[in-house]
Structures are given as structure tokens and as C-alpha cells.
Protein backbone atom coordinates (compact mmCIF):
# COMPACT_ATOMS: atom_id res chain seq x y z
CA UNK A 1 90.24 -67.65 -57.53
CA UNK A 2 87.47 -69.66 -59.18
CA UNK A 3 86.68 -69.83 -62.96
CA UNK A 4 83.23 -70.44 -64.31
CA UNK A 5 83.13 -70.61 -68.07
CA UNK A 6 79.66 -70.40 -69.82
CA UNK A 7 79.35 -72.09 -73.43
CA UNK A 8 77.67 -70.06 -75.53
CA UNK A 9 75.93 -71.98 -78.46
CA UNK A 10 75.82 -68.70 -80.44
CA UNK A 11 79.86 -67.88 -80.50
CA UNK A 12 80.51 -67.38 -84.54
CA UNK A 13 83.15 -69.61 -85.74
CA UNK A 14 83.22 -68.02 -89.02
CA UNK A 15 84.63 -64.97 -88.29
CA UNK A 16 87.67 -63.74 -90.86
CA UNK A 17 90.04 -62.03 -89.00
CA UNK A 18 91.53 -64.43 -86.06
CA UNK A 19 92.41 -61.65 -83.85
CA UNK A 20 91.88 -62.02 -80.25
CA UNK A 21 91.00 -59.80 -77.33
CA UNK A 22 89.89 -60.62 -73.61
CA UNK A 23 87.06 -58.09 -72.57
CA UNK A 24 86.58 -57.03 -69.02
CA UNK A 25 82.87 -56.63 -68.96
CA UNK A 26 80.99 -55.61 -66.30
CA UNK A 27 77.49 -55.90 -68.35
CA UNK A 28 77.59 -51.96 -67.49
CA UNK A 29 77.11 -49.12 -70.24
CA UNK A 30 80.57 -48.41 -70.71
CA UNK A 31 82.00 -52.25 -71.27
CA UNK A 32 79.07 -52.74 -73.26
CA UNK A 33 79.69 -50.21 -75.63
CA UNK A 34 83.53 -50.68 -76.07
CA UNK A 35 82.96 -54.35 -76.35
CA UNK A 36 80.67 -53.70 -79.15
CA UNK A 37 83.53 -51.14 -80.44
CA UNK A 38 85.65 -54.29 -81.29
CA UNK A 39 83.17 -57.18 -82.04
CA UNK A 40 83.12 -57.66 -85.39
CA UNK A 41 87.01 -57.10 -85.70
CA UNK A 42 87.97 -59.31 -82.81
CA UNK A 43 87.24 -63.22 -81.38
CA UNK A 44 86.26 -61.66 -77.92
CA UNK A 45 86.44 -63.47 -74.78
CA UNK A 46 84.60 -61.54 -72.28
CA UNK A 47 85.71 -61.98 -68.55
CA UNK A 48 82.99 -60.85 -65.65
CA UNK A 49 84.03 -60.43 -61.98
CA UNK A 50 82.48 -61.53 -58.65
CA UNK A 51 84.05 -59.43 -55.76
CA UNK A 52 81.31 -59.18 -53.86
CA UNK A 53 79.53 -56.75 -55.23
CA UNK A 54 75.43 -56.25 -54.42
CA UNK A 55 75.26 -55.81 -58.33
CA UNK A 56 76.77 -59.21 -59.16
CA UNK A 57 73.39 -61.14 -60.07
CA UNK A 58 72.48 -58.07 -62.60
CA UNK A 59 75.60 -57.74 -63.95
CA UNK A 60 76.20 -61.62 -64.59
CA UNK A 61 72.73 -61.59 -66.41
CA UNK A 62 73.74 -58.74 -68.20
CA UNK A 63 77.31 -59.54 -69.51
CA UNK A 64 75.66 -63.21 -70.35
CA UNK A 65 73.05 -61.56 -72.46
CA UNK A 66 75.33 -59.48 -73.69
CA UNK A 67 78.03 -62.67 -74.94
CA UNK A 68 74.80 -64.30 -76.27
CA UNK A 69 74.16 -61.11 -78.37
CA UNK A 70 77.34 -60.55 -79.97
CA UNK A 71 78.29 -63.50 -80.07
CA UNK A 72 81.75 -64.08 -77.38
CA UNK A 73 82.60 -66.66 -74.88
CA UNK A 74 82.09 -65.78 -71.31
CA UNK A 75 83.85 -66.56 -68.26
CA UNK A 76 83.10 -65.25 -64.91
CA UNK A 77 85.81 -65.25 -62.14
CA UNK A 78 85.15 -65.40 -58.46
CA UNK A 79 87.61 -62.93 -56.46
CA UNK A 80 85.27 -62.43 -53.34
CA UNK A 81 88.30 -61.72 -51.73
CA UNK A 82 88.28 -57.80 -52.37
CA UNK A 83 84.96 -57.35 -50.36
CA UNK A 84 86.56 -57.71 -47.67
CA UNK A 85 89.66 -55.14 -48.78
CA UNK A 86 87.97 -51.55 -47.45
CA UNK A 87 84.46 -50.66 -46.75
CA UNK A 88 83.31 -49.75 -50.09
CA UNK A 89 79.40 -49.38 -50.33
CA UNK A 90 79.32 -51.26 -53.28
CA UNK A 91 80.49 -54.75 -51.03
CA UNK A 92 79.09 -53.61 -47.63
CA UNK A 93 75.95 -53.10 -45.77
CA UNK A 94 76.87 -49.35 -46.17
CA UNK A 95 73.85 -47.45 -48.08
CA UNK A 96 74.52 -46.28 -51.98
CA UNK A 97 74.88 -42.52 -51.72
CA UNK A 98 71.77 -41.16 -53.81
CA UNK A 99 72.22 -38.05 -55.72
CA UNK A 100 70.81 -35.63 -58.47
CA UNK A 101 71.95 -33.62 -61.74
CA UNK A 102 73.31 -30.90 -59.91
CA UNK A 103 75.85 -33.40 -57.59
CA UNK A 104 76.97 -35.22 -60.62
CA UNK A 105 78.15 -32.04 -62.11
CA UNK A 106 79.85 -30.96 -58.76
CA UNK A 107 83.44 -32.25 -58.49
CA UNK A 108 83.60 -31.71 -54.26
CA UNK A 109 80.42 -34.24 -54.37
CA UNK A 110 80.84 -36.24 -56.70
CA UNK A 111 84.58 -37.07 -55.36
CA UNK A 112 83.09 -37.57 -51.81
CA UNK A 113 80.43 -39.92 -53.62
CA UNK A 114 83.02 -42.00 -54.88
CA UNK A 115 85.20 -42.41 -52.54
CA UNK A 116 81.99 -43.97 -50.37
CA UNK A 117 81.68 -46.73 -53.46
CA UNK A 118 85.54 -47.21 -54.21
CA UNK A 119 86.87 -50.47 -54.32
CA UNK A 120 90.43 -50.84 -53.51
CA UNK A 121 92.91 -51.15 -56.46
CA UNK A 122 89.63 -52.59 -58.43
CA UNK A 123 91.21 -52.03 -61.63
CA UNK A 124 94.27 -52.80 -60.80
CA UNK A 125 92.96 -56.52 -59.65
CA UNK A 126 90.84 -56.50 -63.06
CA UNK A 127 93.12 -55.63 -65.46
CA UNK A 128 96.64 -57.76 -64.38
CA UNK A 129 93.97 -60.78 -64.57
CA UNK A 130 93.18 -59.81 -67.90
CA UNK A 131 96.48 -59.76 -68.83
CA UNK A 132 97.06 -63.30 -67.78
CA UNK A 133 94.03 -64.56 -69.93
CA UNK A 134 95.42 -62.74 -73.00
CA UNK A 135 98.88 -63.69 -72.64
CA UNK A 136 98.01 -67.44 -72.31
CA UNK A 137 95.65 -67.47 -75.29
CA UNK A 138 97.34 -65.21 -77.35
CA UNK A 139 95.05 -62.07 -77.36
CA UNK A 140 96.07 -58.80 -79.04
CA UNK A 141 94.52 -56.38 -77.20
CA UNK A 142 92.34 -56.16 -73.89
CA UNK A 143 89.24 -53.87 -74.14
CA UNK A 144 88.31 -51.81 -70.48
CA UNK A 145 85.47 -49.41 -70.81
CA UNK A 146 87.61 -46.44 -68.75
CA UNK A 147 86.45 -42.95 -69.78
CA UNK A 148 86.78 -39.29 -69.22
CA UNK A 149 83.73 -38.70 -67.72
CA UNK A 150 84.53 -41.47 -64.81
CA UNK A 151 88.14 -40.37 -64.92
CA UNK A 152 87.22 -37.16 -62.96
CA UNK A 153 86.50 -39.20 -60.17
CA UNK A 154 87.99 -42.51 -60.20
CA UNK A 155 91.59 -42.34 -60.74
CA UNK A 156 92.13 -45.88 -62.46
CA UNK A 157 89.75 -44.79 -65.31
CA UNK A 158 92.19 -42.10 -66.83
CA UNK A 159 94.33 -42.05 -69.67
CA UNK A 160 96.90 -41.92 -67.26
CA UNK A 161 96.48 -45.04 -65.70
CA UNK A 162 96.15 -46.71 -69.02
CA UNK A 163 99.44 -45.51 -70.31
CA UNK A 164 101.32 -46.99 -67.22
CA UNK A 165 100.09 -49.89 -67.20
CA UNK A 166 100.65 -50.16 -71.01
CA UNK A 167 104.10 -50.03 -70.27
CA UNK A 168 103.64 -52.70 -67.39
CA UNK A 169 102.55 -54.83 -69.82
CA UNK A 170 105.26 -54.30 -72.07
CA UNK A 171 107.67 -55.08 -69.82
CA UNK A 172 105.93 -57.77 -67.34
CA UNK A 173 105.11 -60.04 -70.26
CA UNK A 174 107.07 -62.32 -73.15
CA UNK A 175 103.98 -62.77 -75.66
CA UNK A 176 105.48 -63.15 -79.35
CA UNK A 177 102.94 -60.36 -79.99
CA UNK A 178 102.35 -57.21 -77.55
CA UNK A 179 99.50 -57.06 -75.91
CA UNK A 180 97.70 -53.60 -75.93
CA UNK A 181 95.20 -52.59 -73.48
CA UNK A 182 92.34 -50.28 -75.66
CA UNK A 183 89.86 -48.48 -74.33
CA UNK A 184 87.92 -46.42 -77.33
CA UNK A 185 86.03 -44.20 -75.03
CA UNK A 186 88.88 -42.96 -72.81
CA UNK A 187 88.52 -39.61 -74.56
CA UNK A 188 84.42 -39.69 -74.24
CA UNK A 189 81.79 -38.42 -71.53
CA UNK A 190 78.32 -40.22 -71.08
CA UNK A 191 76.50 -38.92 -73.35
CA UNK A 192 79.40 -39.44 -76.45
CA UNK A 193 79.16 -43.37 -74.93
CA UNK A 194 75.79 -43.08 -75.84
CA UNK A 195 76.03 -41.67 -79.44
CA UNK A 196 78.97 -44.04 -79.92
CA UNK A 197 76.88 -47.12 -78.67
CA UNK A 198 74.14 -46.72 -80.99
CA UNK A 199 76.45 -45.58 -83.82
CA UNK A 200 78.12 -49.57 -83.26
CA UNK A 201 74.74 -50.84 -82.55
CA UNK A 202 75.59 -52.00 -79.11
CA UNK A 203 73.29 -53.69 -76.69
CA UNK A 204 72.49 -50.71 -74.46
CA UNK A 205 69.17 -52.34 -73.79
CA UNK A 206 70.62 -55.41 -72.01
CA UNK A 207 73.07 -53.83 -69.99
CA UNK A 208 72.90 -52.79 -66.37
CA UNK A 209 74.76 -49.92 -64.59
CA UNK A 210 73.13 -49.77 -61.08
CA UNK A 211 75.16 -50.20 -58.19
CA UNK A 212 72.31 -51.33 -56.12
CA UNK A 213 71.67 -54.74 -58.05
CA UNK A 214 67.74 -54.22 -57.49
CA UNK A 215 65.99 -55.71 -60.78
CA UNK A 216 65.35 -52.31 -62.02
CA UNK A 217 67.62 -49.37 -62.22
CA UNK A 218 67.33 -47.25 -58.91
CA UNK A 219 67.50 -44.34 -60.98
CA UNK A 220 69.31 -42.09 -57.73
CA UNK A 221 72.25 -43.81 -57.27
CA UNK A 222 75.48 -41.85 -59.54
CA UNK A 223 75.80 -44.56 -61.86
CA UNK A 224 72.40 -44.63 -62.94
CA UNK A 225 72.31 -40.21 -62.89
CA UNK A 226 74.70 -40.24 -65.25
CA UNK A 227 73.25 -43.19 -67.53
CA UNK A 228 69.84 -41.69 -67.09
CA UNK A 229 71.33 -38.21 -68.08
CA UNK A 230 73.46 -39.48 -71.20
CA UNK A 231 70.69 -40.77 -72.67
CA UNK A 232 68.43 -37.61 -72.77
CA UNK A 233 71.44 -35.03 -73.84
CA UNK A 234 72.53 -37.46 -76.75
CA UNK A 235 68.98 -37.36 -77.79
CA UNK A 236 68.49 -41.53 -77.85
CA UNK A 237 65.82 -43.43 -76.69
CA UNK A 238 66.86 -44.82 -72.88
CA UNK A 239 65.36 -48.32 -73.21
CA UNK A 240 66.12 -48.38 -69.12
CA UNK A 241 63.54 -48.61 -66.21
CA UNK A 242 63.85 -46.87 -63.68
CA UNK A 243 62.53 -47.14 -59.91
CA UNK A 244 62.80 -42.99 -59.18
């Protein structure tokens, strides 16, 4: 496991409150926007993963915008390793399922559609990791972007799965202070990630949710349905280009 930290001339060292969190950002809507939850009450270190994902290039360009934005240090960890764990369209030559409104709203396909992009025990890997950064520099909490919407389909996304491995945490580590993981949307859909981002003035127009790592949104693929969607119903202006 490689680390490659990127010094960010715009990290505010005057910032009041000392707290500290570690951030697993993706660069994606939902990190973006619980990031931003926490910024100005938190010294954020943001921590971006290459597993081999066809997205990596967008989403490193992305989460570094984002760290220049608001102002974190950035780190980006190479675990390459997990591409090769499963045959997950995100990390193989297998095609991105496309599909429309009407699949994203249909449990049978959307579960089929993500079981063709899952990525064995991803958060599982992403999160223990993230425990080790905040443990050794003293973090409070760790922000995830997990919410209700994804939660339908991806198991490690629910409220479930965050309360266990809450307690994992509390008993797996010997911090002075607990460390909490928080995820303020865990109780949202899309389009309340949306209506939450812009309430916290988050950098929606930087980040990048596409699985197929093509400059511009697809605009087929589920991820970018639901973005594209979320935007419209929360009545905001989707600063996103899309291909289709």
C-alpha cells in the first residue's frame, strides 16, 4: 500500500477549533457534500483511493480540486490490489450497465445493476484504513458519504453497517478520545444531498460521480441517473455535462 500526499498551499492554519477528522473522499457527490458538512468545524484530512478503478484519473482531479477548495490536506492511497478481488465492472474490461429513470426506481434492476459494479468488501477496505489514519493523528471523527438512497442497493452504505462498525471501532482501538465514524446524509436520498450541498455551499461543480472516468459525465450509467435526477427534483442548477 502506497501513500501519495499532495501539499496544498491553500490548507488554513487559522482555523479555531483543532478538531480533526480523516475524510474518505471519492471526489463523488456524496463525499463532497458531507465533507463540506464538516469543513468549517473540522481540520480535514481527506484520503482518496486507487483500486483500480476506470474512474481514478476523474476522481483524483476531483477530490484535489475539491482539498484546494475547502481548504484540507490530501492524500491518495494506492490499493490496486482489490481490482483484482471479483469482476466488478468498475475494475474490469466488463461494460458499465447503462440505465434510465424508470430502472433506478426499480429495486429487481437496480440490485442486478449493482451487483455488476460491486467491489468486494470496498467499504470495508476504505473505512478500517481510515481508522488507522485517525487513530495515529488523533482525529475525532471520520466522515463517509453512505446514504439511504445507495443503501437500497449497496449493503455497506446503510445505517446498519455504520453502527457495527462503530462498535468495531470502539473496541479495536485505544485512542485517548473515541473515534466516531459520521456520515450526515445516512438518513438522505439524492435529491436531499443536493438541497443539503448547496445549503453548506459545497463544491458540487467540481465533483465527479461517473463510473466510466470519460472527461464528461456519461449521463447513462446509475451513478450519473441518479446525480442527473437529484439535481432536477431538488430544483438546483446541475452545473454537470453530460455526454447522453
Amino acid at each position: 500500500m502506497k501513500f501519495k500526499n499532495i501539499n496544498n498551499k491553500n490548507i488554513n492554519n487559522k482555523k479555531i477549533n483543532n478538531k480533526k477528522a480523516i475524510s474518505v473522499l471519492s471526489g463523488g457527490l456524496d463525499s463532497t457534500v458531507a465533507t463540506s458538512f464538516f469543513a468549517k468545524d473540522y481540520d480535514i484530512h481527506a484520503i482518496t483511493f486507487n483500486y483500480g478503478q476506470k474512474s481514478l484519473n476523474q476522481e483524483i482531479n476531483a477530490s484535489k480540486k475539491i482539498c484546494e477548495k475547502l481548504g484540507m490536506r490530501h492524500t491518495i492511497i494506492d490499493i490496486q490490489w482489490l481490482a483484482n478481488l471479483g469482476n466488478s465492472a468498475l475494475t474490469s474490461d466488463n461494460s458499465i450497465p447503462k440505465v434510465n429513470l424508470d430502472d433506478i426506481d426499480n429495486i429487481d434492476v437496480s440490485k442486478k445493476t449493482a451487483n455488476k459494479v460491486w467491489v468486494p468488501g470496498r467499504n470495508v477496505v476504505f473505512t478500517a484504513i481510515a481508522t488507522s489514519f485517525a487513530e495515529s493523528e488523533g482525529a475525532d471523527i471520520i466522515i463517509v458519504g453512505w446514504d439511504k438512497e445507495e443503501a437500497a442497493t449497496f449493503p455497506d452504505n446503510s445505517k446498519e453497517f455504520l453502527n457495527s462498525f462503530n462498535e468495531l471501532i470502539d473496541i479495536g482501538t485505544i485512542s485517548s478520545s473515541k473515534i466516531e465514524i459520521k456520515a450526515p446524509l445516512i438518513d438522505l436520498d439524492k435529491i436531499e444531498i443536493v438541497k443539503l450541498g448547496k445549503k453548506v455551499d459545497a463544491p458540487m461543480d467540481i465533483s465527479y460521480s461517473c463510473y466510466t472516468g470519460e472527461n464528461n459525465h456519461c449521463g447513462v450509467c446509475e451513478s450519473c441517473v441518479r446525480r442527473k435526477r437529484a439535481f432536477i427534483e431538488a430544483g438546483v442548477d446541475d452545473p454537470t455535462i453530460y455526454i447522453e
